[in-house]
N, C-alpha and C. Protein backbone atom coordinates (compact mmCIF):
# COMPACT_ATOMS: atom_id res chain seq x y z
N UNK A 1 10.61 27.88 -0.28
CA UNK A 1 11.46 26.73 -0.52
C UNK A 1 11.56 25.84 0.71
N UNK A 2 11.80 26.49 2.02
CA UNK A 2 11.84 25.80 2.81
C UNK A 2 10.65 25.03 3.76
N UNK A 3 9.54 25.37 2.95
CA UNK A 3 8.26 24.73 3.16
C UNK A 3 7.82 23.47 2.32
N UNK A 4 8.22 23.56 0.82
CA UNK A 4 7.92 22.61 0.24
C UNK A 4 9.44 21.55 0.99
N UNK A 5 10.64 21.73 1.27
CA UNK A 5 11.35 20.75 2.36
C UNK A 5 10.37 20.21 3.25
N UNK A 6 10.17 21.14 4.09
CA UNK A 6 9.04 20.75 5.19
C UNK A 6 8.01 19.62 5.22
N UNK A 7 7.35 19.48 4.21
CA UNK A 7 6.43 18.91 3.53
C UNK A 7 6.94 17.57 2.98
N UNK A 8 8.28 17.38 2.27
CA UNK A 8 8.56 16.26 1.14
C UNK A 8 8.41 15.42 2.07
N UNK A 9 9.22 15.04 3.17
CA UNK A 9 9.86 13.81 3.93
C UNK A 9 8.36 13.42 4.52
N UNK A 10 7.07 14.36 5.06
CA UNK A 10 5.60 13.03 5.41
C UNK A 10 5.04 12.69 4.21
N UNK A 11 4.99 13.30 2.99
CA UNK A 11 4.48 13.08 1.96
C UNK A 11 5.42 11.55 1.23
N UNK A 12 6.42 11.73 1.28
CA UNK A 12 6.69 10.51 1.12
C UNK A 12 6.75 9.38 2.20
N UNK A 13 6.63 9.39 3.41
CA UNK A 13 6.84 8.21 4.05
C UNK A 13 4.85 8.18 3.64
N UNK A 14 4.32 8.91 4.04
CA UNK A 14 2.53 8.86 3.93
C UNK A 14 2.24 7.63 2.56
N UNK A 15 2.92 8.42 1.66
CA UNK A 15 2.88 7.35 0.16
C UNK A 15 3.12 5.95 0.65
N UNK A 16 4.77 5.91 1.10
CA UNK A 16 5.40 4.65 1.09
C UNK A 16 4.51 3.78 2.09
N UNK A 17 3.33 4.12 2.97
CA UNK A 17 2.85 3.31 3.88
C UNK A 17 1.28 3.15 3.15
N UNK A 18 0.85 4.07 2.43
CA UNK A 18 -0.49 4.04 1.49
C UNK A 18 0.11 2.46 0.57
N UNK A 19 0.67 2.66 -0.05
CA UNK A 19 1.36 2.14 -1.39
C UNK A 19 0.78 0.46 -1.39
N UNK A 20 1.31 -0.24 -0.46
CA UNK A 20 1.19 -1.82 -0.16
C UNK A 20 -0.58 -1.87 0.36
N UNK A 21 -1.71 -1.02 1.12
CA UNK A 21 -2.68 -1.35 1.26
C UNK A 21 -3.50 -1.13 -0.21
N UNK A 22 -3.09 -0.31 -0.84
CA UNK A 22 -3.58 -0.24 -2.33
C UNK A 22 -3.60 -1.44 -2.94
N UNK A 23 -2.16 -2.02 -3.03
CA UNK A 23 -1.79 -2.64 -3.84
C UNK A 23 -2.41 -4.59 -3.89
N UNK A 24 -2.46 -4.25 -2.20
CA UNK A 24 -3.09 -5.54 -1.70
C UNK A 24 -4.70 -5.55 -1.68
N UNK A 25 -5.05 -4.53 -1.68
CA UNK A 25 -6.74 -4.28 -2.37
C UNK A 25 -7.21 -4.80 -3.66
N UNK A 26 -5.90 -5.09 -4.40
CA UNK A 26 -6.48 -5.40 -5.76
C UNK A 26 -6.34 -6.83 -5.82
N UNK A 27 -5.46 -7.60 -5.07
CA UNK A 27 -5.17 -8.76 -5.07
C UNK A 27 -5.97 -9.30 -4.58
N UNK A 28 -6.99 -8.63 -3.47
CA UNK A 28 -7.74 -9.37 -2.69
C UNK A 28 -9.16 -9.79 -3.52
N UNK A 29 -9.34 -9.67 -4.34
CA UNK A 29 -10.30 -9.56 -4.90
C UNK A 29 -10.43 -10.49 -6.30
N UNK A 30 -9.60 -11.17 -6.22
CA UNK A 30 -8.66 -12.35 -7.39
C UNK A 30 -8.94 -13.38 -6.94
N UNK A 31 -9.72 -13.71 -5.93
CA UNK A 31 -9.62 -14.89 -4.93
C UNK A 31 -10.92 -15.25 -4.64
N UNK A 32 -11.61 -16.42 -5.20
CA UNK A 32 -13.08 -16.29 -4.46
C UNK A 32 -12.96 -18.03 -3.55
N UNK A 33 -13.96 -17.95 -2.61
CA UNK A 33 -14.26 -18.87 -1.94
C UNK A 33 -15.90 -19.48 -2.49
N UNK A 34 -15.54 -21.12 -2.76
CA UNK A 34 -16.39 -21.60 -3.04
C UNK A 34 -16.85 -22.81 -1.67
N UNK A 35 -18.18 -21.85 -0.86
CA UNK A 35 -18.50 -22.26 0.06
C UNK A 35 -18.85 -23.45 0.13
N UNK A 36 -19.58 -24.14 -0.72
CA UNK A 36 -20.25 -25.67 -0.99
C UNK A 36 -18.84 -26.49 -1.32
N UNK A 37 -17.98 -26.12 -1.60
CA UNK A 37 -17.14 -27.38 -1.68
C UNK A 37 -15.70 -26.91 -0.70
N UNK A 38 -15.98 -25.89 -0.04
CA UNK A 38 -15.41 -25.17 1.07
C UNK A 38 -13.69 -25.39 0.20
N UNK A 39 -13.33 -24.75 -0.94
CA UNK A 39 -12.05 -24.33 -1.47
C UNK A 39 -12.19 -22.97 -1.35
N UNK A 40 -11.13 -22.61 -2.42
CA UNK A 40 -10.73 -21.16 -3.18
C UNK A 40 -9.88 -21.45 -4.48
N UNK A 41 -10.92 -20.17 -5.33
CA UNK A 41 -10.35 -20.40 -6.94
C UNK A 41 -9.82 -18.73 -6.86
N UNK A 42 -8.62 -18.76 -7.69
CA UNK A 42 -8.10 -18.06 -8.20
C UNK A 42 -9.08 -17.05 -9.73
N UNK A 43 -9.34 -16.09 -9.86
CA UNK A 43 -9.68 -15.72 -10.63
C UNK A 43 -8.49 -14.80 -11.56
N UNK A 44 -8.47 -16.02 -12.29
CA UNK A 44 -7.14 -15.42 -13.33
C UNK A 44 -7.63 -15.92 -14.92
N UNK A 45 -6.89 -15.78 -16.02
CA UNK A 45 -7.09 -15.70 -17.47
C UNK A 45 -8.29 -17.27 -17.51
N UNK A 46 -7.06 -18.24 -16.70
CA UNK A 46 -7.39 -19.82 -16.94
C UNK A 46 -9.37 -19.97 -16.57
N UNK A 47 -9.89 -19.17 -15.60
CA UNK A 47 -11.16 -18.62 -14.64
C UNK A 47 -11.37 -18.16 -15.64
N UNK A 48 -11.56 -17.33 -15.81
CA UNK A 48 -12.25 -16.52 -17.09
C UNK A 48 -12.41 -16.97 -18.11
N UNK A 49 -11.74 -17.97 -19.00
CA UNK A 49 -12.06 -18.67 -19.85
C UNK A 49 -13.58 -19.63 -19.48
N UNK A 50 -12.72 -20.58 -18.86
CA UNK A 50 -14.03 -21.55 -17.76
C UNK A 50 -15.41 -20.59 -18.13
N UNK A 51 -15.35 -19.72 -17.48
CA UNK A 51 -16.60 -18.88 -16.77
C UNK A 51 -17.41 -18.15 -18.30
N UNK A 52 -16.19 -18.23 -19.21
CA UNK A 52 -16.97 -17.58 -20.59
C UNK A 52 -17.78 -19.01 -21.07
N UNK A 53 -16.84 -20.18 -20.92
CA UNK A 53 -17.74 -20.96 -21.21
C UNK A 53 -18.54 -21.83 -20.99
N UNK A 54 -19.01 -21.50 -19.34
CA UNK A 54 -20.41 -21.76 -18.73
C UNK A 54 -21.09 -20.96 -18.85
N UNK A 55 -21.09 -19.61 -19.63
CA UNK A 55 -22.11 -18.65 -20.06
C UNK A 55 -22.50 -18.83 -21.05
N UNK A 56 -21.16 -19.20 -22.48
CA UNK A 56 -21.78 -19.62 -23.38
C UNK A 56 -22.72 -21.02 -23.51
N UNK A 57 -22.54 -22.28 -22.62
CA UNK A 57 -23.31 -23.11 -22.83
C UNK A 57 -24.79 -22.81 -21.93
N UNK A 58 -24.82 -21.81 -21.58
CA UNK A 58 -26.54 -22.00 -20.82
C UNK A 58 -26.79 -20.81 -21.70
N UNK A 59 -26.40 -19.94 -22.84
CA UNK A 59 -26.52 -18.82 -23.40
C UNK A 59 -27.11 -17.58 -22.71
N UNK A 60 -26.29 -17.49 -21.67
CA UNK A 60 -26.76 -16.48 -20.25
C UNK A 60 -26.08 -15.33 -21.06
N UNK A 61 -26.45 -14.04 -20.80
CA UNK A 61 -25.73 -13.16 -21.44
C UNK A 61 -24.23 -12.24 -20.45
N UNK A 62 -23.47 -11.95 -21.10
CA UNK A 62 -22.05 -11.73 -20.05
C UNK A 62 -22.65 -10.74 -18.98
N UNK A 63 -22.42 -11.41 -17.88
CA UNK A 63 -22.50 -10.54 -16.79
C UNK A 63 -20.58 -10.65 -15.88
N UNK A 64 -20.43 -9.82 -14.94
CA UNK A 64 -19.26 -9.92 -13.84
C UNK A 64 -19.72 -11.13 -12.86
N UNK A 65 -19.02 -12.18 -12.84
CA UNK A 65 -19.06 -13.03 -11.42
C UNK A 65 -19.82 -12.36 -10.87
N UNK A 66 -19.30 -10.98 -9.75
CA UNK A 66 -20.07 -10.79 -8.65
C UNK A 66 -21.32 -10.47 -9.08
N UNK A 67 -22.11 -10.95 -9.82
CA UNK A 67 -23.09 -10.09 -10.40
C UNK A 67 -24.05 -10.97 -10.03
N UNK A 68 -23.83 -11.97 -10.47
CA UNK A 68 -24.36 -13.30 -9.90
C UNK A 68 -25.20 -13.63 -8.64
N UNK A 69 -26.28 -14.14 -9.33
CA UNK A 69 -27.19 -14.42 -8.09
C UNK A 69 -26.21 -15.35 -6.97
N UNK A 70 -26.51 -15.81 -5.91
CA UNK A 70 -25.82 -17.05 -5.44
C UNK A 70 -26.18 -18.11 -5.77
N UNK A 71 -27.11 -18.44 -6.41
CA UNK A 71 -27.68 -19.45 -7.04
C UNK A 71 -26.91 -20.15 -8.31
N UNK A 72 -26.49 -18.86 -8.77
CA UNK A 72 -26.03 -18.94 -10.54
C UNK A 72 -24.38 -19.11 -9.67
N UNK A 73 -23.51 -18.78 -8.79
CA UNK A 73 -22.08 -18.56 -8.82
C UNK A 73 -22.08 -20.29 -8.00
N UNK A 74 -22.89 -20.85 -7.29
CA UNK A 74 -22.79 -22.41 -6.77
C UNK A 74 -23.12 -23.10 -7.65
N UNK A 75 -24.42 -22.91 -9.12
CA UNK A 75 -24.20 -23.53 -10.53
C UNK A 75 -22.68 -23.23 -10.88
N UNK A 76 -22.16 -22.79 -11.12
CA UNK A 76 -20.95 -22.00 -11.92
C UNK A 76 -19.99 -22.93 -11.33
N UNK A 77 -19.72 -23.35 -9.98
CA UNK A 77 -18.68 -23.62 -8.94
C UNK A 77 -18.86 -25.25 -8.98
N UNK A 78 -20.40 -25.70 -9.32
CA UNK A 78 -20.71 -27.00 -9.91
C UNK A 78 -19.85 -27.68 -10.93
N UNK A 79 -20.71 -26.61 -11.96
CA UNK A 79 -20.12 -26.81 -13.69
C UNK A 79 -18.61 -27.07 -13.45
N UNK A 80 -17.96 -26.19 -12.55
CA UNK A 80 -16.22 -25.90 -12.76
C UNK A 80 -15.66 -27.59 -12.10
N UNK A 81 -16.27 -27.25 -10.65
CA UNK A 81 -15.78 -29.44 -10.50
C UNK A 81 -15.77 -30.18 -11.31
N UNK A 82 -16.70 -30.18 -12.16
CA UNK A 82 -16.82 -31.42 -13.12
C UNK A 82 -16.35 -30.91 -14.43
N UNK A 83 -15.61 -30.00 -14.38
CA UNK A 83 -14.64 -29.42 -15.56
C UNK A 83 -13.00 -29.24 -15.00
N UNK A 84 -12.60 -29.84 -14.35
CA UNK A 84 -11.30 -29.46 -13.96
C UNK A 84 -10.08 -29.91 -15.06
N UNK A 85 -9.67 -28.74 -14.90
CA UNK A 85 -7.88 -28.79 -15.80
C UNK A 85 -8.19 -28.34 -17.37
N UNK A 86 -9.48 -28.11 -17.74
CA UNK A 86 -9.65 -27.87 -19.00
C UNK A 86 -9.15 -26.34 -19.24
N UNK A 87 -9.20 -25.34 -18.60
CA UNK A 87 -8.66 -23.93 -19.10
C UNK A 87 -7.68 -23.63 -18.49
């Protein structure tokens, strides 16, 4: 008994300091930089729409963003300028 005591109080501060680099790992990754027009887009629902439908008009088949040549994500970052506010 007095071992699992022993134990609770680093196991939880260990968590409570894990917890926020986790959490900010996932956020970081929501965010892309579009080097040629030197912004940043949010990759959220409104992105994903967009991006379904610059796949559907070149009838590319679904791939992930990062999947993307760099060729195809600065087309993509093109298409999206001259599409703004639509999704």
């Amino acid at each position: 008994m007095f071992r699992i005591k022993g134990l609770l109080g680093p196991l939880v501060l260990a968590a409570a300091m894990i917890a926020p680099v986790l959490a900010s790992g996932c956020a970081a990754h929501t965010r892309y930089y579009d080097e040629y027009r030197a912004d940043y887009h949010t990759w959220n629902n409104g992105e994903i729409g967009a991006y379904r439908v610059w796949i559907g008009e070149r009838h590319y088949e679904y791939r992930d963003y990062n999947r993307l040549s760099r060729e195809q994500q600065r087309e993509y970052w093109n298409w999206r300028h001259n599409h703004p506010g639509k999704y």
